[in-house]
Structure formats: structure tokens, C-alpha cells
Protein backbone atom coordinates (compact mmCIF):
# COMPACT_ATOMS: atom_id res chain seq x y z
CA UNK A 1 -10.79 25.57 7.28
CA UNK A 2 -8.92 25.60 4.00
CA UNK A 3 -5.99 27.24 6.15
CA UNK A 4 -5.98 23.97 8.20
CA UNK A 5 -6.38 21.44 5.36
CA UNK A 6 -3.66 23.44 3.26
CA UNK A 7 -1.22 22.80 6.49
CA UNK A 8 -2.32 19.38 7.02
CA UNK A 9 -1.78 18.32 2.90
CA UNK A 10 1.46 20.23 3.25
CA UNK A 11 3.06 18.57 5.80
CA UNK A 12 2.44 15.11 5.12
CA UNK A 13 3.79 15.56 1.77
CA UNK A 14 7.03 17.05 3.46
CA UNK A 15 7.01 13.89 5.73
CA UNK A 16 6.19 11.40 3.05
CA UNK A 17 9.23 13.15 0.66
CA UNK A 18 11.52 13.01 3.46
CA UNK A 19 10.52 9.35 4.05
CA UNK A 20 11.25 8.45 0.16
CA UNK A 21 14.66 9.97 0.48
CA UNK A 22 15.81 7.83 2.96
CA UNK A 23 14.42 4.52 1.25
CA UNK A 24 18.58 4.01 -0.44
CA UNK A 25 20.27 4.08 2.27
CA UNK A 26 17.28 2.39 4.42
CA UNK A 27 17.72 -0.75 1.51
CA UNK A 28 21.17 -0.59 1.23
CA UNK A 29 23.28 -3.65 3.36
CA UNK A 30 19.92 -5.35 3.88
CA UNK A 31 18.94 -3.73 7.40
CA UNK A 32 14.99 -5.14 7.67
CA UNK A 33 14.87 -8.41 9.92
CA UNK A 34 13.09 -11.76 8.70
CA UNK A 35 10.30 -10.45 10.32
CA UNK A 36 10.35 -7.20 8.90
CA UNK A 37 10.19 -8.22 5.84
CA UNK A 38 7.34 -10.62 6.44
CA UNK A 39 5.42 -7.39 6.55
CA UNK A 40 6.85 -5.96 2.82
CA UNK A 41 5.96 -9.33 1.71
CA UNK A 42 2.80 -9.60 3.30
CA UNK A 43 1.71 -6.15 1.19
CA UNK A 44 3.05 -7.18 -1.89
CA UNK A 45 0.74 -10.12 -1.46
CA UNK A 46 -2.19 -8.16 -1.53
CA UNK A 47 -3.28 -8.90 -5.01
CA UNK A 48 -2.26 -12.05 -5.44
CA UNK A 49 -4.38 -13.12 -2.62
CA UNK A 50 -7.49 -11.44 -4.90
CA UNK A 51 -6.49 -13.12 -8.20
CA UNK A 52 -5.32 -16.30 -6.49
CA UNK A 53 -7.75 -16.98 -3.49
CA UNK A 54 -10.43 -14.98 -3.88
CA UNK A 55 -12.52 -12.24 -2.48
CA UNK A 56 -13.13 -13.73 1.44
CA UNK A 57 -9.73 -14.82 1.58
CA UNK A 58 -8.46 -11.08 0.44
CA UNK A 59 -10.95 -9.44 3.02
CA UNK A 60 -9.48 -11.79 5.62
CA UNK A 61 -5.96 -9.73 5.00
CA UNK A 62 -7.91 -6.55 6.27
CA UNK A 63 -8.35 -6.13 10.12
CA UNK A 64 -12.15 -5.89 11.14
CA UNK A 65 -11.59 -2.46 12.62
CA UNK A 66 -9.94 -1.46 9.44
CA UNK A 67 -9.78 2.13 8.16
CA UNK A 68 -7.83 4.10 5.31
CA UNK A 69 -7.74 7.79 4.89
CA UNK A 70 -7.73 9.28 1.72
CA UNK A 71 -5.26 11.91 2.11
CA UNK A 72 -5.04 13.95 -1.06
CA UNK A 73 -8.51 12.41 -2.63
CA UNK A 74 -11.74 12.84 -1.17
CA UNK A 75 -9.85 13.38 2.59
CA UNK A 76 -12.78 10.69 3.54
CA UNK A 77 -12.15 8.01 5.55
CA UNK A 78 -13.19 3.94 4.92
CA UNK A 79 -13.84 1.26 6.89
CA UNK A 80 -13.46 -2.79 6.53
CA UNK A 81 -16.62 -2.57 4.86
CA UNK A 82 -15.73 -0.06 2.39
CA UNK A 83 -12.74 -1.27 1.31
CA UNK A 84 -14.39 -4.94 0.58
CA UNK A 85 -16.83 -3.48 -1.19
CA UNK A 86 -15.07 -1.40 -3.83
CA UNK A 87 -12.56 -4.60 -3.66
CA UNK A 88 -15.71 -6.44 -4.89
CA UNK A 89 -16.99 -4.28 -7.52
CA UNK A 90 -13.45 -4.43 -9.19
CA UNK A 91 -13.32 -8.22 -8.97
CA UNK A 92 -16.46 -8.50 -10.09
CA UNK A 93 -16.19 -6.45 -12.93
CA UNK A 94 -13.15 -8.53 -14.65
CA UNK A 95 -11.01 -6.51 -13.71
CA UNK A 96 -7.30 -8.35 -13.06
CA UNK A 97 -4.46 -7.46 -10.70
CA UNK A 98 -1.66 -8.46 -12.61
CA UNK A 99 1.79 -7.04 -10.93
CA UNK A 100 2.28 -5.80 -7.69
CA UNK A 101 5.28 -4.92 -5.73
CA UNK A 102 6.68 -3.31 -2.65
CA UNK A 103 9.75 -1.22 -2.25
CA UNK A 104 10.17 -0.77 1.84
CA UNK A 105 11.51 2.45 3.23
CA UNK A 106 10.64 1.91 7.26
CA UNK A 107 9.37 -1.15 9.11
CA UNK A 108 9.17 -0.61 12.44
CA UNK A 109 7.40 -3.74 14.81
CA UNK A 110 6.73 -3.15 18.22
CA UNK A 111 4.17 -6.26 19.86
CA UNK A 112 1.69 -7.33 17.83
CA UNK A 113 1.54 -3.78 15.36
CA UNK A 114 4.10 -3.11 12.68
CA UNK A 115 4.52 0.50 11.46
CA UNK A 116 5.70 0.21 7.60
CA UNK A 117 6.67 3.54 4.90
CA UNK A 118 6.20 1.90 1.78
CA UNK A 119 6.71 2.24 -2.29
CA UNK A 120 4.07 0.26 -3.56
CA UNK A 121 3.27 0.06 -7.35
CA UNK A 122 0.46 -2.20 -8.90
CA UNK A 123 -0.47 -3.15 -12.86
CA UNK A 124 -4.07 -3.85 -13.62
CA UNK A 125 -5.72 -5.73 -16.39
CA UNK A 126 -8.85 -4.22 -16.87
CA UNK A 127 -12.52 -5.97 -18.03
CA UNK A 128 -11.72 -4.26 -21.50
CA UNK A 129 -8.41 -5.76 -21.84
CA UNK A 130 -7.04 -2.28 -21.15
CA UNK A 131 -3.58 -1.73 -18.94
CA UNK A 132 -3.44 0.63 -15.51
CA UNK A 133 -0.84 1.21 -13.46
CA UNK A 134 -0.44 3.30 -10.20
CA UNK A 135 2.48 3.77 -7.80
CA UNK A 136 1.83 5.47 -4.13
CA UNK A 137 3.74 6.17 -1.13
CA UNK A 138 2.48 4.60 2.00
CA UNK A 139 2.63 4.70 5.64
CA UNK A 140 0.06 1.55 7.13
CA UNK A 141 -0.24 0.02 10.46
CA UNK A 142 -1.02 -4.12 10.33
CA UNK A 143 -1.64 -6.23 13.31
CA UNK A 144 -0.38 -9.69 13.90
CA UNK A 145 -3.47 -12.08 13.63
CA UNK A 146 -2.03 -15.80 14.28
CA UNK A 147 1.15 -16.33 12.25
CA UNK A 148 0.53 -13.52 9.75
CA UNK A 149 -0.41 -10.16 9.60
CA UNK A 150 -3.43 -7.90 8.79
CA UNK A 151 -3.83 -4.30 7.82
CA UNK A 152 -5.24 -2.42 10.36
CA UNK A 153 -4.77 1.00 8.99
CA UNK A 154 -3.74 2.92 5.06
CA UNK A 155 -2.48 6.04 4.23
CA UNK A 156 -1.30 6.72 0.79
CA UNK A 157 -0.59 9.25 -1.66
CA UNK A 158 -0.68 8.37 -5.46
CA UNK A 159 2.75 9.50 -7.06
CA UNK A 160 4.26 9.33 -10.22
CA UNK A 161 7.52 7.01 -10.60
CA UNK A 162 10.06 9.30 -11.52
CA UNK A 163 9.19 11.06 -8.32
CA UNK A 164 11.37 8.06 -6.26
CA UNK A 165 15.18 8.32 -7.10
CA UNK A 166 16.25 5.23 -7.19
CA UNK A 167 13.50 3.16 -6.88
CA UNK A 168 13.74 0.15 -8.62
CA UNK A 169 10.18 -0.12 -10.09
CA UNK A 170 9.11 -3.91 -11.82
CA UNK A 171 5.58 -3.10 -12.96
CA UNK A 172 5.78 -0.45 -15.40
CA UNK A 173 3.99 -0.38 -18.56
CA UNK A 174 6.64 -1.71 -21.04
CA UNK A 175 8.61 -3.59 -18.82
């Protein structure tokens, strides 16, 4: 078993690093479509929405047969539910998103799904008045729902930001 999860951790890192070393000359000349970047844009609106609108306008962003895999965590997997729910707890608790942003390797739309390889970073304000920060490489499926989009599926791996050459990161602590 630890042969198989050893392989599986392994290559998805390989993919994910390959897919980060692309992300220059994905960015470069401006290749994503309108549409394409209504996806990016949709993401990096993630925590607004929370701050802004409010818990059941956030969970609305989340497809009802929602699910994200903790890949180098727990290796459990979440549902709609879940994800409200520890959504919740931080909102609840004071916590604050304060700066998120997206940096778009792939975005790939085919119908009504939209395959996106994504940078994203995010800067919290925590209860205590305390700053966090986190940057993670992504690869999520959303769905079209009416004129917008919802995540249907997350996979991400937590990295640190000198990890993505290049990368042009705007929500470091400091900044």
C-alpha cells in the first residue's frame, strides 16, 4: 500500500512541476480567451464572494456534487458539505480573507466543464488580528451553471512561493 501511495504522491508532483514550468510561456502574448479567463477570474473571486456576500452566496460558487481531494494532506476526500462547513467555521470564527489571486497555467473548456492548472495564493486576517498566507498549485474542474461557473472538483498541493519561477505573486506578507 505505501508502494502505491509513494507512486501516486510521486507522480502528481512530477505532473504538477511540469505544469508550473510551462505557466511563462503559457502567460506570455496573452493566449487564454475571454472566456478562459472568466474561469481565472471566477477563482480569484472565491474570497471575495465570502467577505463580500456571504456564506450562501460563497456555497452557491461550489457545485452540489462537489468534491476535493486532499492530495498530500490527509489523502481524504470532501464533499459540498464539507467544504461549507469548514468554510463556516472560519467565517464564523472572524477570521478574514483579505488577498487572493490567481496566476493561470492551463484553461482548457470543452461544453459546459472547464479544466484549469492554477497558481493560487491567498492572505488571511485571522480572529486574533494575526496574518496567514498560503500559495498552492491547482488543477480543478468547474461547470457552467447559467452565465457563470461553479467548482465541481479541487486538487491542490500547498507550495512555497519561491518554488514558481517567475510567478508574479501580489499577496505576500510585506507587500
Amino acid at each position: 500500500m505505501k508502494v502505491v501511495h509513494y507512486f501516486v504522491t510521486s507522480l502528481t508532483t512530477v505532473l504538477l512541476i511540469s505544469a508550473a514550468h510551462v505557466m511563462a510561456a503559457v502567460n506570455e502574448g496573452g493566449q487564454f480567451s475571454d472566456q478562459e479567463m472568466s474561469v481565472a477570474k471566477f477563482w480569484q473571486g472565491m474570497g471575495p464572494a465570502l467577505r463580500d456576500q456571504g456564506m450562501e452566496a460563497y456555497a452557491k460558487r461550489y457545485h452540489p456534487d462537489f468534491r476535493h481531494w486532499d492530495i498530500t494532506g490527509s489523502g481524504r476526500v470532501s464533499d459540498h458539505a464539507g467544504a461549507v462547513a469548514a468554510w463556516s467555521r472560519f467565517d464564523e470564527a472572524g477570521h478574514v480573507i483579505t488577498c487572493t489571486h490567481v496566476i493561470p497555467v492551463t484553461i482548457d473548456i470543452v461544453g459546459d466543464l472547464a479544466y484549469a492548472r492554477l497558481v493560487y495564493e491567498q492572505a488571511n486576517r485571522m480572529a486574533d488580528g494575526a496574518m496567514t498566507y498560503g500559495a498552492w498549485r491547482m488543477f480543478d474542474v468547474f461547470k457552467r451553471h447559467k452565465d457563470s461557473w461553479q467548482v465541481l472538483e479541487s486538487n491542490m498541493v500547498q507550495i512555497e512561493p519561491e518554488q514558481e519561477e517567475g510567478a508574479q505573486f501580489q499577496c505576500l506578507p510585506g507587500d
